[in-house]
C-alpha atoms as a PDB file:
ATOM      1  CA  UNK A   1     111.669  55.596  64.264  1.00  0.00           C
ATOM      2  CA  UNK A   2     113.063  55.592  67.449  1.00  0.00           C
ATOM      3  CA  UNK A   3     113.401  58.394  69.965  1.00  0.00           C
ATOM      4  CA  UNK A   4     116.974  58.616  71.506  1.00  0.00           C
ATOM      5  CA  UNK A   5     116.475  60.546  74.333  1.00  0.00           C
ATOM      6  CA  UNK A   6     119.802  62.721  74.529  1.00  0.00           C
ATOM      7  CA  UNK A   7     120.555  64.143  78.016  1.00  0.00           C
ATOM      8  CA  UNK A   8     117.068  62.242  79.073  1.00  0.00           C
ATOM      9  CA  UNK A   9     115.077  64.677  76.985  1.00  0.00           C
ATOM     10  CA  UNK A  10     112.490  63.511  74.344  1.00  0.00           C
ATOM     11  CA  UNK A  11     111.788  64.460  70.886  1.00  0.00           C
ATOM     12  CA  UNK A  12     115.130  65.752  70.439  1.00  0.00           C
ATOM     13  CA  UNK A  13     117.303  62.791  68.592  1.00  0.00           C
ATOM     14  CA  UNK A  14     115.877  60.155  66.105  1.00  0.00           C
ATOM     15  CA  UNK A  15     117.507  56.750  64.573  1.00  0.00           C
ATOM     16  CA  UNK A  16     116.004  54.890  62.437  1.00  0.00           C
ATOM     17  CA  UNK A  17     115.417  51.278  60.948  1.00  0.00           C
ATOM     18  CA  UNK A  18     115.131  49.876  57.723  1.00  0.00           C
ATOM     19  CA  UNK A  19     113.853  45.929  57.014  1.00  0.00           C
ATOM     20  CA  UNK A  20     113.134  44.226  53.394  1.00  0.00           C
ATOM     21  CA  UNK A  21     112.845  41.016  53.254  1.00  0.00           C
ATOM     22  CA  UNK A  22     114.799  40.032  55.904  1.00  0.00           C
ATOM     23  CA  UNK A  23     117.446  42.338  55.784  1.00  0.00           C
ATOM     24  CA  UNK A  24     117.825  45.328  58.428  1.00  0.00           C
ATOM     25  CA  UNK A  25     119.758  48.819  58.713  1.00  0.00           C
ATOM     26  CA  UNK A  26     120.056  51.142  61.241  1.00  0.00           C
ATOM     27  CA  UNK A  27     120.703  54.749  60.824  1.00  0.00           C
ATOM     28  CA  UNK A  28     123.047  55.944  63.145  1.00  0.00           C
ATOM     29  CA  UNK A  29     123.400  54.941  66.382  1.00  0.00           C
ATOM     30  CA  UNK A  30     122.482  57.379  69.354  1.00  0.00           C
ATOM     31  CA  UNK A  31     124.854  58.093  71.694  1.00  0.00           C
ATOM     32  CA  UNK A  32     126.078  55.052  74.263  1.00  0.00           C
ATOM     33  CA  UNK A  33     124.229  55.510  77.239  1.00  0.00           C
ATOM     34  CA  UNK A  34     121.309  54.864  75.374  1.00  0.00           C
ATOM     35  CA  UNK A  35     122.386  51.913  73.567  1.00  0.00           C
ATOM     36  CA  UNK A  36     120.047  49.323  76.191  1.00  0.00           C
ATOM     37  CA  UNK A  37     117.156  51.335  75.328  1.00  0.00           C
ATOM     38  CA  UNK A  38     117.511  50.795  71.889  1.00  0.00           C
ATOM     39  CA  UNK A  39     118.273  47.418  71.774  1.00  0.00           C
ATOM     40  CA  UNK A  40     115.071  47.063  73.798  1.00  0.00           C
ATOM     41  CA  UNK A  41     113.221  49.197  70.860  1.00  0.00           C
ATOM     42  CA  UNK A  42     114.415  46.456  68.234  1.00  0.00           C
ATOM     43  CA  UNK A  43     113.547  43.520  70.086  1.00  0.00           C
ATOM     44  CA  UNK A  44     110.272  44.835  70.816  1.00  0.00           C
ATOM     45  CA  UNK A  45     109.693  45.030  66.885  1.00  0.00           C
ATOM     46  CA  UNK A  46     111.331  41.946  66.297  1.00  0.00           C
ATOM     47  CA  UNK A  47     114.637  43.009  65.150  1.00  0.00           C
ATOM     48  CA  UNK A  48     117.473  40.808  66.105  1.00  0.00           C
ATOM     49  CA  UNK A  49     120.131  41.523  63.561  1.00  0.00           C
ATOM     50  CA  UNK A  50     121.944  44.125  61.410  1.00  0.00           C
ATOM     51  CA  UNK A  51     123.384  43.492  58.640  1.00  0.00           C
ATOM     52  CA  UNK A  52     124.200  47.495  58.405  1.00  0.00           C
ATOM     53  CA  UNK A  53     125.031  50.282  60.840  1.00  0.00           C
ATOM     54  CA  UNK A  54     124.915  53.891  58.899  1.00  0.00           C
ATOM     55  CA  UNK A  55     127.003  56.376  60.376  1.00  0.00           C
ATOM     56  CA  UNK A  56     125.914  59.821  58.149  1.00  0.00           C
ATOM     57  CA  UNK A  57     128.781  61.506  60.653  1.00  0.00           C
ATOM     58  CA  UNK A  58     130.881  61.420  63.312  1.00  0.00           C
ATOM     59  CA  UNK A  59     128.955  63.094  66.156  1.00  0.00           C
ATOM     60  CA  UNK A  60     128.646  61.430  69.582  1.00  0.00           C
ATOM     61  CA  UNK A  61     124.610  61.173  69.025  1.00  0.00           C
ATOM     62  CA  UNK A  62     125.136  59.880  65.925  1.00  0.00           C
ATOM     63  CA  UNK A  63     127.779  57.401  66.580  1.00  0.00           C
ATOM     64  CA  UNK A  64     128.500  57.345  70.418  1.00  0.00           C
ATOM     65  CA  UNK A  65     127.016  53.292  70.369  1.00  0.00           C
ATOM     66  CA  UNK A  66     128.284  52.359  67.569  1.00  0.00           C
ATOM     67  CA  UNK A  67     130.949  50.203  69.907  1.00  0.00           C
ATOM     68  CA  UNK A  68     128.233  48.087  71.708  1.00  0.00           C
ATOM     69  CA  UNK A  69     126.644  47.681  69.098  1.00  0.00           C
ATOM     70  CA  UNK A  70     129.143  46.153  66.201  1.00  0.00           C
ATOM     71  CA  UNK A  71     130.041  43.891  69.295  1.00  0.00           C
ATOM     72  CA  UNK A  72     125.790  43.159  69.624  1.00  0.00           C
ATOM     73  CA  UNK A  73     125.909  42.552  65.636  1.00  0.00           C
ATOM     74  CA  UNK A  74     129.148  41.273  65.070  1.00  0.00           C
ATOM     75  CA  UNK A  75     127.431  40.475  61.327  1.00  0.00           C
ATOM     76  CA  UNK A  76     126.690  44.013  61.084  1.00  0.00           C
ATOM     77  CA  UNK A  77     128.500  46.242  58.028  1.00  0.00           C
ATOM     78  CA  UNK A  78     129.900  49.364  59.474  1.00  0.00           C
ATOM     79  CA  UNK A  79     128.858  51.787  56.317  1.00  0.00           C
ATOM     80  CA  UNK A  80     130.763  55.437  56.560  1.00  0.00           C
ATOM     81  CA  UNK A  81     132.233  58.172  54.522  1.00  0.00           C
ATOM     82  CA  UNK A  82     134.729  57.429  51.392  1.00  0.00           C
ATOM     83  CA  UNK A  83     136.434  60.823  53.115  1.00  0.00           C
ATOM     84  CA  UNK A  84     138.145  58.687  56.168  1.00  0.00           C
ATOM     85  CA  UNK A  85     140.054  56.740  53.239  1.00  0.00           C
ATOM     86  CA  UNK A  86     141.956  60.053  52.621  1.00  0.00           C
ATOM     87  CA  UNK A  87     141.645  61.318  56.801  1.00  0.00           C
ATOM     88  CA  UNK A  88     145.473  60.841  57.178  1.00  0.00           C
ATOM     89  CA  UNK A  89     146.417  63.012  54.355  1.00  0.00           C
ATOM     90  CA  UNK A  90     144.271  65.751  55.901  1.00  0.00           C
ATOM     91  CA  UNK A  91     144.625  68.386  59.112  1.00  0.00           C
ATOM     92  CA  UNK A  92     141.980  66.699  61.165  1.00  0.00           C
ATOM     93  CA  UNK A  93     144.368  63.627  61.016  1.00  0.00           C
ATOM     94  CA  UNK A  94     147.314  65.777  62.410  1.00  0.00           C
ATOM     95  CA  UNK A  95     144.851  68.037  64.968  1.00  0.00           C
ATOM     96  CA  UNK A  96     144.329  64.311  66.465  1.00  0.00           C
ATOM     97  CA  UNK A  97     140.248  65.479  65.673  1.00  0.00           C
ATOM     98  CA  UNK A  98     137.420  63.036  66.640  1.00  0.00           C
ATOM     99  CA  UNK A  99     137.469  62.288  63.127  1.00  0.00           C
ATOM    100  CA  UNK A 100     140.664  61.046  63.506  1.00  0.00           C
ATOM    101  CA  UNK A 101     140.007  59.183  66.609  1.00  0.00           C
ATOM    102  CA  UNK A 102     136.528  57.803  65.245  1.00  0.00           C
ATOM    103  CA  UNK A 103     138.384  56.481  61.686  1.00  0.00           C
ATOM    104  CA  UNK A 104     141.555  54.963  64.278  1.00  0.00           C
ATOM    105  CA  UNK A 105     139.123  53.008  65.557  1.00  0.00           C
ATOM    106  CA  UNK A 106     137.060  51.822  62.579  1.00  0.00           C
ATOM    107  CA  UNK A 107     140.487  50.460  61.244  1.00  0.00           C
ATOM    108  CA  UNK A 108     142.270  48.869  64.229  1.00  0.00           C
ATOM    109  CA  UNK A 109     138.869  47.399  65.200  1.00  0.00           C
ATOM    110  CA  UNK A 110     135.990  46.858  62.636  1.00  0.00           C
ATOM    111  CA  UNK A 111     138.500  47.196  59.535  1.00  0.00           C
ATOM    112  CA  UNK A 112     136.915  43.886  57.704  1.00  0.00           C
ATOM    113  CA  UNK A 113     133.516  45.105  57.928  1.00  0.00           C
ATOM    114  CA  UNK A 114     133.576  48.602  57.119  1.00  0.00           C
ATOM    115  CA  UNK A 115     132.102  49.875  53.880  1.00  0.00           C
ATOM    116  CA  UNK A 116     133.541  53.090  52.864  1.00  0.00           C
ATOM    117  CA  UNK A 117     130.882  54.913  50.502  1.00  0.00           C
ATOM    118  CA  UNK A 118     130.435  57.846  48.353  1.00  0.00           C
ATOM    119  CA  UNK A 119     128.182  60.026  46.009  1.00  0.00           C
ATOM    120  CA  UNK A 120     126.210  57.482  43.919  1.00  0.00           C
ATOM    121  CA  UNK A 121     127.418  54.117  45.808  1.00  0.00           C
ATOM    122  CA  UNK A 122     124.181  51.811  46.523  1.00  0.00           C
ATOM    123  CA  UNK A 123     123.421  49.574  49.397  1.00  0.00           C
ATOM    124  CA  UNK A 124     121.150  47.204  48.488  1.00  0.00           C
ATOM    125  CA  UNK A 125     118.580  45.109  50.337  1.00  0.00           C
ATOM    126  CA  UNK A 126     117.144  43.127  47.550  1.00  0.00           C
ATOM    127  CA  UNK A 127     114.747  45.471  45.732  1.00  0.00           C
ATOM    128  CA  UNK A 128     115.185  48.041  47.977  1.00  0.00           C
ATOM    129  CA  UNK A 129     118.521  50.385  47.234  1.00  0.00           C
ATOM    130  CA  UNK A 130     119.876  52.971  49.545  1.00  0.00           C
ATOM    131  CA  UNK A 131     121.849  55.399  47.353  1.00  0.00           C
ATOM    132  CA  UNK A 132     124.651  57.744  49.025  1.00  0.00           C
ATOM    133  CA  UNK A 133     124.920  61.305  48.993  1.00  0.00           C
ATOM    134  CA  UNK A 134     127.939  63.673  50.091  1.00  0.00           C
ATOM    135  CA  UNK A 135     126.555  65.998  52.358  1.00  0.00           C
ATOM    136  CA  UNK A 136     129.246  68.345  53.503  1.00  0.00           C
ATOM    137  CA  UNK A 137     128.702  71.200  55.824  1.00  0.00           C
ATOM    138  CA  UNK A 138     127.967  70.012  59.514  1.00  0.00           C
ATOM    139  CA  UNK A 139     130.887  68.203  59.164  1.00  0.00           C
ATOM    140  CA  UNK A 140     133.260  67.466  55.809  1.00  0.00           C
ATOM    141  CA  UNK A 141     132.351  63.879  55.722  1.00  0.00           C
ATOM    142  CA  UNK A 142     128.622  63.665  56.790  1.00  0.00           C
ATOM    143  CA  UNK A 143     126.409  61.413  53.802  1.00  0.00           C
ATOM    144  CA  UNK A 144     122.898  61.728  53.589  1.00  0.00           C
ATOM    145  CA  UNK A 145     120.890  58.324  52.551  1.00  0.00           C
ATOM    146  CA  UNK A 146     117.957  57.705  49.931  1.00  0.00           C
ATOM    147  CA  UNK A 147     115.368  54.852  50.215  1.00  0.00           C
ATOM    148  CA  UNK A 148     114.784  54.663  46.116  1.00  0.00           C
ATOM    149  CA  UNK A 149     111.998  52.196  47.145  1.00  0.00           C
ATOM    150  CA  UNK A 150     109.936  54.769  49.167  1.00  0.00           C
ATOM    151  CA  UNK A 151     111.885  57.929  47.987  1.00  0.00           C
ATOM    152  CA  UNK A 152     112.248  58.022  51.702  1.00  0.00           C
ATOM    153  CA  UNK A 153     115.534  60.994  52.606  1.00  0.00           C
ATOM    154  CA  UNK A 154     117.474  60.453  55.892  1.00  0.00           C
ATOM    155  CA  UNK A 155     119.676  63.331  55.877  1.00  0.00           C
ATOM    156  CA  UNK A 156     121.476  63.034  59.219  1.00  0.00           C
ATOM    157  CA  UNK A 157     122.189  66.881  60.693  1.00  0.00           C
ATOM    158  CA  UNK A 158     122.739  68.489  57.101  1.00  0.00           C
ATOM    159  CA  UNK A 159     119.571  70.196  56.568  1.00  0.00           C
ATOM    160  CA  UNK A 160     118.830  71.247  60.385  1.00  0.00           C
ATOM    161  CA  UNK A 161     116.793  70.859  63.271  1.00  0.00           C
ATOM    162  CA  UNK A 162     113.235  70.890  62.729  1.00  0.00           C
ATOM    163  CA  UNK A 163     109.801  70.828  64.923  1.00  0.00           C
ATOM    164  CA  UNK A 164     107.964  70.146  62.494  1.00  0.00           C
ATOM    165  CA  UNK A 165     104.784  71.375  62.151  1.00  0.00           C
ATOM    166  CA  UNK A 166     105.398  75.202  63.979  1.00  0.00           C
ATOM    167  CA  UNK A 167     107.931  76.015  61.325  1.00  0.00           C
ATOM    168  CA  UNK A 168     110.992  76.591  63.721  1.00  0.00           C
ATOM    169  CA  UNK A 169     114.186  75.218  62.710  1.00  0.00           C
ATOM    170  CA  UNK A 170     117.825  75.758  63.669  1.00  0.00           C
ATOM    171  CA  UNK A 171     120.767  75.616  61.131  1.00  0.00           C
ATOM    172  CA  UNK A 172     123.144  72.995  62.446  1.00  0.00           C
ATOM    173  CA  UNK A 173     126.127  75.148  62.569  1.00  0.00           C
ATOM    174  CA  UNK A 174     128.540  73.395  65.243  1.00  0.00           C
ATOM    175  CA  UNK A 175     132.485  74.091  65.536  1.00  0.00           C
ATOM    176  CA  UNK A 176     134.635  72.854  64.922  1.00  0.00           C
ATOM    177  CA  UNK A 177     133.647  71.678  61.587  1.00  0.00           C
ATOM    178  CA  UNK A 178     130.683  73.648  60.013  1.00  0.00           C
ATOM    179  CA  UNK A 179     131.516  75.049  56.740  1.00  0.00           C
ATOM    180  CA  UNK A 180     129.150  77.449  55.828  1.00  0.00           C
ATOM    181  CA  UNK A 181     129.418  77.394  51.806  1.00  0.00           C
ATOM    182  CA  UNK A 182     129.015  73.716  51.710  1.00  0.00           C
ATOM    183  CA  UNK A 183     126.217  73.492  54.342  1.00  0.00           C
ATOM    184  CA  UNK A 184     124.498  75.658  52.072  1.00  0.00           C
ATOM    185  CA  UNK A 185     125.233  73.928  48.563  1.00  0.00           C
ATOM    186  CA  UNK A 186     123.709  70.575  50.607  1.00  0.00           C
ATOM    187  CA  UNK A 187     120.382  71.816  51.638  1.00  0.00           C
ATOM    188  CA  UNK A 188     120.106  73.114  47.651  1.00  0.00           C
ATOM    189  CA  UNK A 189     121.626  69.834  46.300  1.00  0.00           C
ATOM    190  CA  UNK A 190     119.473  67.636  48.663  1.00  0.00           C
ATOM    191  CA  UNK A 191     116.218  69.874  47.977  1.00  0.00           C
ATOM    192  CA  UNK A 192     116.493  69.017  44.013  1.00  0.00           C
ATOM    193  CA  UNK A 193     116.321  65.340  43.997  1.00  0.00           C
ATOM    194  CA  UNK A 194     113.050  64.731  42.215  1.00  0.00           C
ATOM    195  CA  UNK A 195     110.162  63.157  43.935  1.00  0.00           C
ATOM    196  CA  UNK A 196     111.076  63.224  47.686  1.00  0.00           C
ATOM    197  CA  UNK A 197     108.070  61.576  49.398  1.00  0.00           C
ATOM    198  CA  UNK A 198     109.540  62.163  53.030  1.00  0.00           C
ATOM    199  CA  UNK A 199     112.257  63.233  55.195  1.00  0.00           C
ATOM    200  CA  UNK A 200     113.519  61.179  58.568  1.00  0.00           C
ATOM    201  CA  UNK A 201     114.922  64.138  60.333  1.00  0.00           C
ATOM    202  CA  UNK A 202     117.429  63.201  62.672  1.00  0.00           C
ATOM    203  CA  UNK A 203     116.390  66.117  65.061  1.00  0.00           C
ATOM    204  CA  UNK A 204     113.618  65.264  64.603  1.00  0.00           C
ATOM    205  CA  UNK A 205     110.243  63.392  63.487  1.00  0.00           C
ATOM    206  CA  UNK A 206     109.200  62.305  59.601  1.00  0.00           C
ATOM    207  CA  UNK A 207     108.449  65.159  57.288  1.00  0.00           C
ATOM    208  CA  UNK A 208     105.352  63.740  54.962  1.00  0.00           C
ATOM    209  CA  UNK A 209     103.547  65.512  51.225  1.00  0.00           C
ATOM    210  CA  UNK A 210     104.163  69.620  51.644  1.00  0.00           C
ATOM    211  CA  UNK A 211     106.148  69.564  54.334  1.00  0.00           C
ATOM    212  CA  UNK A 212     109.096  67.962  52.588  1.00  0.00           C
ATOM    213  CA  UNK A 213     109.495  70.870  50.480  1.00  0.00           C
ATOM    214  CA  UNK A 214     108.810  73.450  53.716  1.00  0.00           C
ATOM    215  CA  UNK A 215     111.816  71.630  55.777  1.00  0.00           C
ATOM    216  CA  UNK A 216     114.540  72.631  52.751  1.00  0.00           C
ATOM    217  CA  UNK A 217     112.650  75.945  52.278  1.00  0.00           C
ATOM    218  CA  UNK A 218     112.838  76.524  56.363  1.00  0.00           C
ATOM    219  CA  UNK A 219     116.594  75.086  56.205  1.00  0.00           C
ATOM    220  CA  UNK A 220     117.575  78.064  53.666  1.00  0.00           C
ATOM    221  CA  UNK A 221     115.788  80.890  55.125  1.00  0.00           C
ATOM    222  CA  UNK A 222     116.752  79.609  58.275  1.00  0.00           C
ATOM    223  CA  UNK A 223     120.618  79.375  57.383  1.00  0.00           C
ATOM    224  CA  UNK A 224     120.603  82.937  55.989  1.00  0.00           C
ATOM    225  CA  UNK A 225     118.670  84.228  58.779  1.00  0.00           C
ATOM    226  CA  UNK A 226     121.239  83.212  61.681  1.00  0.00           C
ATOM    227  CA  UNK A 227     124.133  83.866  59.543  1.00  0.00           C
ATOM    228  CA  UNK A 228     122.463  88.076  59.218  1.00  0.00           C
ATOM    229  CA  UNK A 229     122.098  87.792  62.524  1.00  0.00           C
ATOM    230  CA  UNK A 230     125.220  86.612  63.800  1.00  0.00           C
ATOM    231  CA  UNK A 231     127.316  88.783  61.483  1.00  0.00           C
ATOM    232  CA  UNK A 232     124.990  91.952  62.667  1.00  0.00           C
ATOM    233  CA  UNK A 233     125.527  91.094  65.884  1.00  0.00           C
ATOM    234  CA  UNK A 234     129.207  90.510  66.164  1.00  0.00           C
ATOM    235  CA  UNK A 235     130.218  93.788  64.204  1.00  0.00           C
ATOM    236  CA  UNK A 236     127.197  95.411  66.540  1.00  0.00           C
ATOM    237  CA  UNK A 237     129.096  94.561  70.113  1.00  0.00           C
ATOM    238  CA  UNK A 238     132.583  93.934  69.392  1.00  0.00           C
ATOM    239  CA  UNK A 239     132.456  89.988  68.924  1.00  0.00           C
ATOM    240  CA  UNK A 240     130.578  89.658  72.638  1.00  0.00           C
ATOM    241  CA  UNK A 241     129.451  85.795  72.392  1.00  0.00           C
ATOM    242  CA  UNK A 242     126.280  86.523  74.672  1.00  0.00           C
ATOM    243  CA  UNK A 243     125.024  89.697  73.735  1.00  0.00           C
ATOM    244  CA  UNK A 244     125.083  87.423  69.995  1.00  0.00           C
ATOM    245  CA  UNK A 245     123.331  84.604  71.846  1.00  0.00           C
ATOM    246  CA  UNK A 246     120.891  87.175  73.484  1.00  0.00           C
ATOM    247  CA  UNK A 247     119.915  88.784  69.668  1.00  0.00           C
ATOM    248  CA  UNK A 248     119.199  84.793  68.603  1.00  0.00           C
ATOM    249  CA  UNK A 249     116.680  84.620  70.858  1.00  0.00           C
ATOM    250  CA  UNK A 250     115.018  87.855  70.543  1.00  0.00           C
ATOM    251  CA  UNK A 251     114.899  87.394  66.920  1.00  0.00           C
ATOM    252  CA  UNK A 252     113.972  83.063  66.676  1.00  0.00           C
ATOM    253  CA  UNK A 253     112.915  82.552  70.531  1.00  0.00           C
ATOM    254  CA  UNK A 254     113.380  79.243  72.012  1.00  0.00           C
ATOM    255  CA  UNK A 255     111.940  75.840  70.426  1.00  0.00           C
ATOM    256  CA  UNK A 256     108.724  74.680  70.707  1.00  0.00           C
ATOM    257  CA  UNK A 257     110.284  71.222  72.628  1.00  0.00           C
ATOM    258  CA  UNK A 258     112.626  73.673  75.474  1.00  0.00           C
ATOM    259  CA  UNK A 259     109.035  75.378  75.651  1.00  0.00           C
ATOM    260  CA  UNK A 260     107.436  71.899  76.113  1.00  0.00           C
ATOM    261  CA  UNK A 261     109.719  70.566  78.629  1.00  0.00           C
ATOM    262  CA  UNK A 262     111.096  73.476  80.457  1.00  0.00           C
ATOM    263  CA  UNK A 263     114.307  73.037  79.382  1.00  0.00           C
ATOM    264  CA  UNK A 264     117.065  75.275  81.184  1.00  0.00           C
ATOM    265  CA  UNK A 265     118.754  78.411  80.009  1.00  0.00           C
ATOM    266  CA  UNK A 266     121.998  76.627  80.400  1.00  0.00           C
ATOM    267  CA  UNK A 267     121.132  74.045  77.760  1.00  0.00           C
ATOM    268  CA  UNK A 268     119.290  76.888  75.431  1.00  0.00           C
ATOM    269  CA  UNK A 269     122.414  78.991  75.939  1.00  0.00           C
ATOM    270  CA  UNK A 270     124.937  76.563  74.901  1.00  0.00           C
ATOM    271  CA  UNK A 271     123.249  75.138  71.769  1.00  0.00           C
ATOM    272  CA  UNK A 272     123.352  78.815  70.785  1.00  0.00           C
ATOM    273  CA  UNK A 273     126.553  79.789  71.333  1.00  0.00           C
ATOM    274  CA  UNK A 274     127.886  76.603  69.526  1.00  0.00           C
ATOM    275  CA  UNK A 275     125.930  78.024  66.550  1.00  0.00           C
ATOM    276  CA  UNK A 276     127.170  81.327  67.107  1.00  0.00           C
ATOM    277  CA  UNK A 277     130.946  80.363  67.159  1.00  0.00           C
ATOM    278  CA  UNK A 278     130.531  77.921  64.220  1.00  0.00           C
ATOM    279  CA  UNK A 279     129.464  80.856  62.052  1.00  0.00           C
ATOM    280  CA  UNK A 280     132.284  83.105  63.738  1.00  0.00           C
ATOM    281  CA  UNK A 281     134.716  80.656  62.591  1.00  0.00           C
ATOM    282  CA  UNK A 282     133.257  79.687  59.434  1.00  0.00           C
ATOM    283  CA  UNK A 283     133.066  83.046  57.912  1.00  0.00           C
ATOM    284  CA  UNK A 284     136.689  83.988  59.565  1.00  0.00           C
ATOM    285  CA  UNK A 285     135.560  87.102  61.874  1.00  0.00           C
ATOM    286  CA  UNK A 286     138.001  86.283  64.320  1.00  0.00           C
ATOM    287  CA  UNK A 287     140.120  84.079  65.394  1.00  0.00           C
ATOM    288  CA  UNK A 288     139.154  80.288  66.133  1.00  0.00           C
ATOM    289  CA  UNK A 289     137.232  80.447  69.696  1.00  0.00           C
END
């Protein structure tokens, strides 16, 4: 595991790296300013090619190196979504989304080595197989990834944010693509694959034995929680995005990492009223924000 610091803060983004036998994979790729960093992480555990890059979805910390790197690896797979096959028949392609620019990109530049994968496809590395699952919700193509070997789950955003260990967690409930119904079906489809040993949160750390189960039993209650809140909120003060902001933290408080590090009000406010707006939107209170 590797800690991508986003914005220089730590514990807040992790990629991660598979090897068997001689063949590597990296999940997702941080964002590009901290693409030295990481190549410095892999050659300091003797990693010096890829024969895959994951990307489980198309946010900037999740794909913002993906550039440097293919060019680093030019052997490396590019392994996305079966959904960007069909972007052009779909609004993101015509809102000119990030989707859309992300999947431009994949095709006028990387077109020969990307994999396009869906529910069930496998990605082997000899005897270890990395099966694919559609994880809508975040964001309508995100894909969640299964190490059959170690029944190992890397699930990207579509279960949360979680510090593990104090039992806080944030539903990952961005605009402009959260859908709240199919966030919701993910954490429940995810939760009932039999005989999860552990979870490689993206945000953040390796969920291990009873915790697995507590991260998709936090994501649910969590999920429901914020939505209650939100919608209480709203109808409460007329749609006001801060006083909604300002009931999310008297009811959840702040995380135990913005406690850690001191992180600013700014930062605490905005990740909140993303949240707050995705839900808004989602569940059609108002008109898009």
């Amino acid at each position: 595991m590797f800690d991508c610091l986003i914005y220089n803060m730590k514990e807040q983004m992790a990629l991660f790296v598979i090897e068997n036998h001689g063949k590597t994979v990296l999940i997702d790729t941080g964002t590009s300013s901290e693409v030295d960093s990481l190549l410095n992480y892999l050659q300091n555990i003797g990693i010096d090619h890829l024969d895959y890059i994951f990307s489980t979805h198309v946010h900037v910390d999740h794909i913002g190196g993906v550039k440097r790197l293919s060019t680093q690896f030019p052997e490396a797979k590019i392994v996305v979504s079966k959904f960007y096959q069909k972007l052009p028949e779909t609004k993101f392609a015509k809102e000119k989304s990030d989707l859309a620019e992300y999947h431009e990109y994949l095709v006028q530049n990387l077109k020969n080595r990307v994999i396009y994968v869906g529910e069930g496809d496998i990605i082997s590395l000899d005897d270890l197989k990395l099966e694919i699952y559609t994880a809508p919700g975040h964001t309508p193509e995100h894909i969640a990834i299964l190490d059959r070997k170690n029944m190992n789950l890397f699930p990207g955003d579509s279960i949360g944010g979680h510090h593990l260990g104090s039992g806080f967690s944030r539903p990952t409930a961005y605009p402009p693509y959260f859908n709240h119904e199919s966030y919701s079906k993910t954490v429940k489809k995810l939760s009932q694959i039999d005989n999860i040993k552990s979870v490689s949160l993206a945000h953040f750390g390796v969920a291990t034995g009873p915790e697995v189960q507590e991260v998709f039993k936090i994501s649910e209650d969590v999920f429901k929680a914020y939505k209650d809140t939100i919608v209480e909120s709203y109808q409460k003060n007329n749609g006001d995005l801060n006083s909604i902001i300002t009931a999310l933290l008297d009811k959840f408080g702040r995380s135990p990492n913005e406690i850690k590090h001191n992180r600013p009000d700014s930062l605490i406010f905005r990740t909140l009223g993303g949240i707050s707006i995705g839900f808004i939107n989602a569940l059609g209170l108002k008109s898009k924000f």
